[in-house]
Structure formats: C-alpha cells, structure tokens
Protein backbone atom coordinates (compact mmCIF):
# COMPACT_ATOMS: atom_id res chain seq x y z
CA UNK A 1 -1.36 -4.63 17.51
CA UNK A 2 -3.43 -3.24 14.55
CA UNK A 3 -3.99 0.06 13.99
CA UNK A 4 -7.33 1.33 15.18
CA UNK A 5 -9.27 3.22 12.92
CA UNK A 6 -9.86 6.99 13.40
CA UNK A 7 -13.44 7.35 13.41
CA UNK A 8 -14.36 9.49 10.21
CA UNK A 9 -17.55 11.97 10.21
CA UNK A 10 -19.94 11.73 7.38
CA UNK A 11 -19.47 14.77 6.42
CA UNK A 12 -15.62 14.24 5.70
CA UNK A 13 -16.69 10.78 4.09
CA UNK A 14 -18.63 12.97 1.49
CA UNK A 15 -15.85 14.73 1.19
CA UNK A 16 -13.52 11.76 0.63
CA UNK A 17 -15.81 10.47 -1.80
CA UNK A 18 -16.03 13.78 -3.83
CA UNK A 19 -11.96 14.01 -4.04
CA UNK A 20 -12.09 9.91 -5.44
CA UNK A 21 -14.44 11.53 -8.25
CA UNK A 22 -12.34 14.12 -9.01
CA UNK A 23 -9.13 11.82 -9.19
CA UNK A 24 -10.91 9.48 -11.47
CA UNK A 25 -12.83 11.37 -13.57
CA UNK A 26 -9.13 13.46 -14.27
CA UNK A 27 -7.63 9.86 -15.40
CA UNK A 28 -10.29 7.86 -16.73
CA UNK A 29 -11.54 9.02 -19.75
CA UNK A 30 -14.14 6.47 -19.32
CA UNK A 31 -15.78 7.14 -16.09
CA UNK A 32 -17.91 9.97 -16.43
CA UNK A 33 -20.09 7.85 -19.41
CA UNK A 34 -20.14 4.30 -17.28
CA UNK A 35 -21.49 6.72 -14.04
CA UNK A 36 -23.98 8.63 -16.32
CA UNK A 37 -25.12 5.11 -17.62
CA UNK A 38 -24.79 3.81 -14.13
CA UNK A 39 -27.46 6.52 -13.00
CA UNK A 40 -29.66 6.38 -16.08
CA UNK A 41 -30.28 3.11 -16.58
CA UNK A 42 -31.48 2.08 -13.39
CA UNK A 43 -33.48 5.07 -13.07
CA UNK A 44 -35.73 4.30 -16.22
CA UNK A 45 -35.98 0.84 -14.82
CA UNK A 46 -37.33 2.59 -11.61
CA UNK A 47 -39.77 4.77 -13.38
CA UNK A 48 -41.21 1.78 -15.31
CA UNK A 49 -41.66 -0.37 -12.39
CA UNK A 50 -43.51 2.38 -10.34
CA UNK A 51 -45.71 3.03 -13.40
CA UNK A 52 -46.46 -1.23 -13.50
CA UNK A 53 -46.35 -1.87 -9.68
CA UNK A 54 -46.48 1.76 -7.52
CA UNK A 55 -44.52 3.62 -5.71
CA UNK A 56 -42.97 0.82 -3.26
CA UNK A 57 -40.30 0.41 -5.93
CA UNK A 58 -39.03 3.76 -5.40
CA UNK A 59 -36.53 3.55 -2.92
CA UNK A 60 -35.21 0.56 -4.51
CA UNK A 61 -34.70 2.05 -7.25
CA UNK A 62 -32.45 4.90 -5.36
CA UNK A 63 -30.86 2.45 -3.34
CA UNK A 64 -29.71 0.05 -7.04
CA UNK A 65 -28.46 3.07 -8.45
CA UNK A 66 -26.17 4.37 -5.77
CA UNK A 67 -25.39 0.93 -5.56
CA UNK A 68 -24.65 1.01 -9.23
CA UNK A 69 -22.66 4.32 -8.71
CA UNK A 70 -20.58 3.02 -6.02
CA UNK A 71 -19.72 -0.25 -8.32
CA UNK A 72 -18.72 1.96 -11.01
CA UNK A 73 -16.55 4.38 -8.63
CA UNK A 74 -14.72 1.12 -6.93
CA UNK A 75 -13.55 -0.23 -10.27
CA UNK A 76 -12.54 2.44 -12.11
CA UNK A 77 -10.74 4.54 -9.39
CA UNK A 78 -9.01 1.68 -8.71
CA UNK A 79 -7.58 1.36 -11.92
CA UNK A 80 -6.91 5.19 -12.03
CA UNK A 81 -4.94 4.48 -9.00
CA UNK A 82 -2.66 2.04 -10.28
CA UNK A 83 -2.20 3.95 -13.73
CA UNK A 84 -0.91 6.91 -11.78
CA UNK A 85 1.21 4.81 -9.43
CA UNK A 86 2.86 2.66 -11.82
CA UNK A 87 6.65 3.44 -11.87
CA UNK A 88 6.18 6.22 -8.86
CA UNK A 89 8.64 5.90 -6.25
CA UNK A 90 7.57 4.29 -3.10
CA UNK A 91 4.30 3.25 -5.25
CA UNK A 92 4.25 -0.23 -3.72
CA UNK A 93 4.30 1.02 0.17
CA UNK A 94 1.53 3.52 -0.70
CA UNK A 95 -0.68 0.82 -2.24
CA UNK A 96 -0.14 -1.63 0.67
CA UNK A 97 -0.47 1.13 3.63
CA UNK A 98 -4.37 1.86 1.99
CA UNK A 99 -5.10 -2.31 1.33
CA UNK A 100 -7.58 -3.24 4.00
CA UNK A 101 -6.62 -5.76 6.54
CA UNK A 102 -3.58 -6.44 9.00
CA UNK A 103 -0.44 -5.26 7.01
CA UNK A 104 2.40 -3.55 8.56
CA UNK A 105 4.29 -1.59 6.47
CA UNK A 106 7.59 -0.01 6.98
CA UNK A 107 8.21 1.55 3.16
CA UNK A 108 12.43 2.05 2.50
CA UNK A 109 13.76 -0.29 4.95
CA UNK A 110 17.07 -0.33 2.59
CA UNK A 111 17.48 2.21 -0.58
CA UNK A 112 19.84 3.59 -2.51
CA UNK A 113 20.67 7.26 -3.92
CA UNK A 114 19.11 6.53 -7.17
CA UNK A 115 15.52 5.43 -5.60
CA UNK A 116 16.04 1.59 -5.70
CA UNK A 117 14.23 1.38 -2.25
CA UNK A 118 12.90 -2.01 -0.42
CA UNK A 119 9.91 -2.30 1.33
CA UNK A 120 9.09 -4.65 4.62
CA UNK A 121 5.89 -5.78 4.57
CA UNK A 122 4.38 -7.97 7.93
CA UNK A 123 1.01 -9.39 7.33
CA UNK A 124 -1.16 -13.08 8.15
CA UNK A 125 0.94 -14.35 5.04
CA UNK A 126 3.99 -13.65 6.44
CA UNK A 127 7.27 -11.38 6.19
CA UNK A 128 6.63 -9.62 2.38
CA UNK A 129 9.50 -7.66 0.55
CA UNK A 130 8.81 -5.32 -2.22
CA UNK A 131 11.89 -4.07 -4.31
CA UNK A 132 11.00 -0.84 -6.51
CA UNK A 133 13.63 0.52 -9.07
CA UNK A 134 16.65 -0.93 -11.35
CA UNK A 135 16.13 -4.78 -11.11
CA UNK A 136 19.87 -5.47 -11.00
CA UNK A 137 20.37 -3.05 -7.90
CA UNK A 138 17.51 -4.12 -6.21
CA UNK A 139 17.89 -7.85 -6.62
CA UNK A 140 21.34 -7.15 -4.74
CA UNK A 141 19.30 -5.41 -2.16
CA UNK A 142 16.35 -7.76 -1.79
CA UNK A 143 19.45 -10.48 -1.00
CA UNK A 144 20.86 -7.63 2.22
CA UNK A 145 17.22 -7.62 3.66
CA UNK A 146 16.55 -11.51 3.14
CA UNK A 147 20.36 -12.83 4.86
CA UNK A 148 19.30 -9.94 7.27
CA UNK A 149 15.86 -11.07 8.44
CA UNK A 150 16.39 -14.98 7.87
CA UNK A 151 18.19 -14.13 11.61
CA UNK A 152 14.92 -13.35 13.37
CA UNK A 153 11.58 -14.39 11.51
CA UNK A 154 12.26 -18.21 12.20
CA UNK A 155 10.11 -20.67 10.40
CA UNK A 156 7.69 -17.50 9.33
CA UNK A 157 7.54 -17.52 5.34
CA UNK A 158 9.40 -15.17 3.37
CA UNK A 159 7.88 -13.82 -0.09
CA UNK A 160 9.83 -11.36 -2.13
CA UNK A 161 8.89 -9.22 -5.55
CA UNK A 162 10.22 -7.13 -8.07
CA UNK A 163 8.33 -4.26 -9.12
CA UNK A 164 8.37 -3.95 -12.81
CA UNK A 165 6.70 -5.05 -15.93
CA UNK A 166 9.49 -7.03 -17.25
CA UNK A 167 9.43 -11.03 -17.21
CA UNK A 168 9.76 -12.34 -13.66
CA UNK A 169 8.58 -9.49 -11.87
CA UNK A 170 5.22 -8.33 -10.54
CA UNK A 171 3.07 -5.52 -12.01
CA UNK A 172 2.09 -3.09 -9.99
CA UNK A 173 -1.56 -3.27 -10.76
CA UNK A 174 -1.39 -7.03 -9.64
CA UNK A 175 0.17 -6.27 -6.20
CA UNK A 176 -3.33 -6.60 -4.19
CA UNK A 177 -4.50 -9.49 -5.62
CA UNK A 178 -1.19 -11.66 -5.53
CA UNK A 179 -0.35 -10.65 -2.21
CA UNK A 180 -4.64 -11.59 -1.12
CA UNK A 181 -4.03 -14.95 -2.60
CA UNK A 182 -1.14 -15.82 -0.66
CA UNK A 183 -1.90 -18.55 2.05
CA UNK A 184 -2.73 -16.80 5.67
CA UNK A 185 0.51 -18.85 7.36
CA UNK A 186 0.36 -16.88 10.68
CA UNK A 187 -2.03 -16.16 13.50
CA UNK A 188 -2.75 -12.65 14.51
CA UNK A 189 -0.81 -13.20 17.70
CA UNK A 190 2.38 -14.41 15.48
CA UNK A 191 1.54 -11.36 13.66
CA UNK A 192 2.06 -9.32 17.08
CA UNK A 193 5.19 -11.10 17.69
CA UNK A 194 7.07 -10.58 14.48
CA UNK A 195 6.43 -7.22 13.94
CA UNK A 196 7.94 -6.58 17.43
CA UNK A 197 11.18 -8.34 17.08
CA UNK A 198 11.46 -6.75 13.43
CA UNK A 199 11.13 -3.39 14.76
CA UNK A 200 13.17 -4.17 17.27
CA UNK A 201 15.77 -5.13 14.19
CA UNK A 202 15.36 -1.79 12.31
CA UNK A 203 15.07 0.29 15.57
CA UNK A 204 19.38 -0.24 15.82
CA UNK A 205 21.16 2.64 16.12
CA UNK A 206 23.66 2.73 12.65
CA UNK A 207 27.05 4.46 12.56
CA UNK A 208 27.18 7.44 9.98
CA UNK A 209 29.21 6.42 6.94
CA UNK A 210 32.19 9.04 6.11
CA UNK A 211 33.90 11.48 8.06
CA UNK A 212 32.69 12.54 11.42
CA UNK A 213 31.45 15.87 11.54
CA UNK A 214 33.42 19.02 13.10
CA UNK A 215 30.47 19.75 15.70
CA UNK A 216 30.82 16.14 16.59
CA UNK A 217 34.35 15.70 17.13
CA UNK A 218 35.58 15.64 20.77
CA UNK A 219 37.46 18.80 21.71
CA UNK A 220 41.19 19.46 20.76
CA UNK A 221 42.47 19.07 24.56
CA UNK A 222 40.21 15.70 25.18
CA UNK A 223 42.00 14.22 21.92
CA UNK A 224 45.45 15.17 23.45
CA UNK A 225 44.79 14.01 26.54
CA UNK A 226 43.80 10.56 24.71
CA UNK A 227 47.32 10.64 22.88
CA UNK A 228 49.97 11.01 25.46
C-alpha cells in the first residue's frame, strides 16, 4: 500500500516554503536576481494594464507573479538540490524517498565499510537498483542483489544504475527524469505484491559474522554438559 500523506497545515507549508528559499538562495548564486525579476516584471506589466484597462487586472497580476515566483523557486531549488547531493552518501535514496508518486524505497539494502551502499527501489516500472560509491565494488554488489532478487520478482523488470559521472553510469542530477521515462510495466496491485514478498526477503534474520559474543555464549556447565 502507498503511503498516505500526513496532512500538512498552512502555516507549516509557509514554513516549508521559507526553509526551500533559504537552501537555494545559500547555493544558487543566481536565484535571488531571477526571483527579483520574477516579481518585477510582472508587476510593471500589472500596473500598465490597470492604467489601460482598470483595476480587474489586479489580481491577475498577483496571481502571474506568484505564479512566476513559484516557477522560479521549482527550477532552481531543484538544481540546488542535486548540486549539494551529488557524491553524498545515500544521495540517490534521499532523492527517490522525496520524488512524487508510488516508489518504495529501502536505501542500503547491501553496503560495504567504505560507503559503497545499494539501494532497492519498487515502483510501476518495476524492481530499481541504485549502486552509490567505487564502481568496481559496487558493480560486484549490484551482481549479490540482482542473483538475489532474480529468485522472487518473477517476470517483473529489473533496471540497475551506477551512480557516478563517469561513462556508463547515471548522473545524479538525471536520476528523476530517467527513472520517469521508464515504461510503467506493473499495476498498482503488482506493485502491492512485490513489495511484500521483497520485504519478506530482507526481513530474514542474518547470522552475525565473527566471533560470538561473551554475553551470548551459553553458560560454561550447558557447554559441558553438551561435550560428554
């Protein structure tokens, strides 16, 4: 099932809206002149028209230039976004946790102690992996999770990227719009299905590696008993 959506006040929307100015305006040189011309221009076109035609054109005036505002905001905080992501850990699951639509993510579904990390991503396109860090240790682990889910995911597709800016792999800033453009394979119900038998999957219980701790081990007299 989709996550429903926590009803937000408008009050804390403002308040959203305020911190999204603040980001961008920190990382876009840029974006305080396009939102100053954003707000100017249509404004003088305002004032003409209600000097040539009244004051009917007033409020659509307003209304174009916080449209204009909002235009502005959208495309450059989105590019401030993916400036400060790019080469973040866990970038990639951050980006597709705030993407609108079904997606179910599960960031670091395998990683290693040097942040090579893979990310499962369930969606209308189908069963999505994301690999983030050194290309030759996470090619080894993109090939884990892929023998791993080919087990359960039956005929669903299976699309897997590379992080990176290097030939053959997919820039971060290009992550929405290649994974929009991927054909919608599965119903919403299929949807429902396979992200249940894939948590199911990576619900398993795993072994620790190494030795087993001292607070674990059974006591001295059960381990003797066990011996004679």
């Amino acid at each position: 099932m989709a996550k429903p959506q926590e009803k937000v006040s408008f009050g804390q929307r403002l308040k959203q809206i305020g911190m999204v100015f603040q980001f961008t305006a920190k990382q876009d040189r840029w974006f305080a002149p396009l939102t100053a011309a954003a707000v100017l221009i249509p404004l003088a076109l305002t004032v003409v028209a209600v000097i040539q035609w009244g004051w009917i054109w007033l409020p659509i005036g307003i209304l174009l230039t916080l449209l204009a505002v909002l235009i502005v905001l959208n495309l450059r905080s989105n590019k401030a976004m993916m400036n400060a992501a790019e080469g973040q850990p866990g970038a990639a699951a951050q980006i597709m946790e705030s993407m609108r639509g079904d997606w179910r993510v599960t960031p670091a579904v395998s990683s290693t102690t040097q942040m090579d990390m893979v990310h499962l991503v369930i969606g209308r396109p189908g069963v999505i992996l994301l690999a983030e860090g050194n290309p030759q240790r996470v090619r080894g682990l993109l090939g884990q999770e892929k023998r791993r889910l080919a087990k359960v995911i039956g005929s669903a597709p299976l699309h897997d990227y590379v992080i990176g800016q290097d030939e053959g792999e997919l820039p971060i800033r290009k992550l929405r719009t290649t994974l929009m453009r991927l054909p919608r394979s599965l119903s919403p119900k299929d949807v429902n299905a396979l992200d249940k038998r894939l948590k199911a999957l990576t619900a398993r219980p795993q072994m620790p590696k190494g030795a087993i701790p001292k607070n674990m081990r059974p006591p001295r007299a059960f381990r003797q008993t066990r011996g004679r």
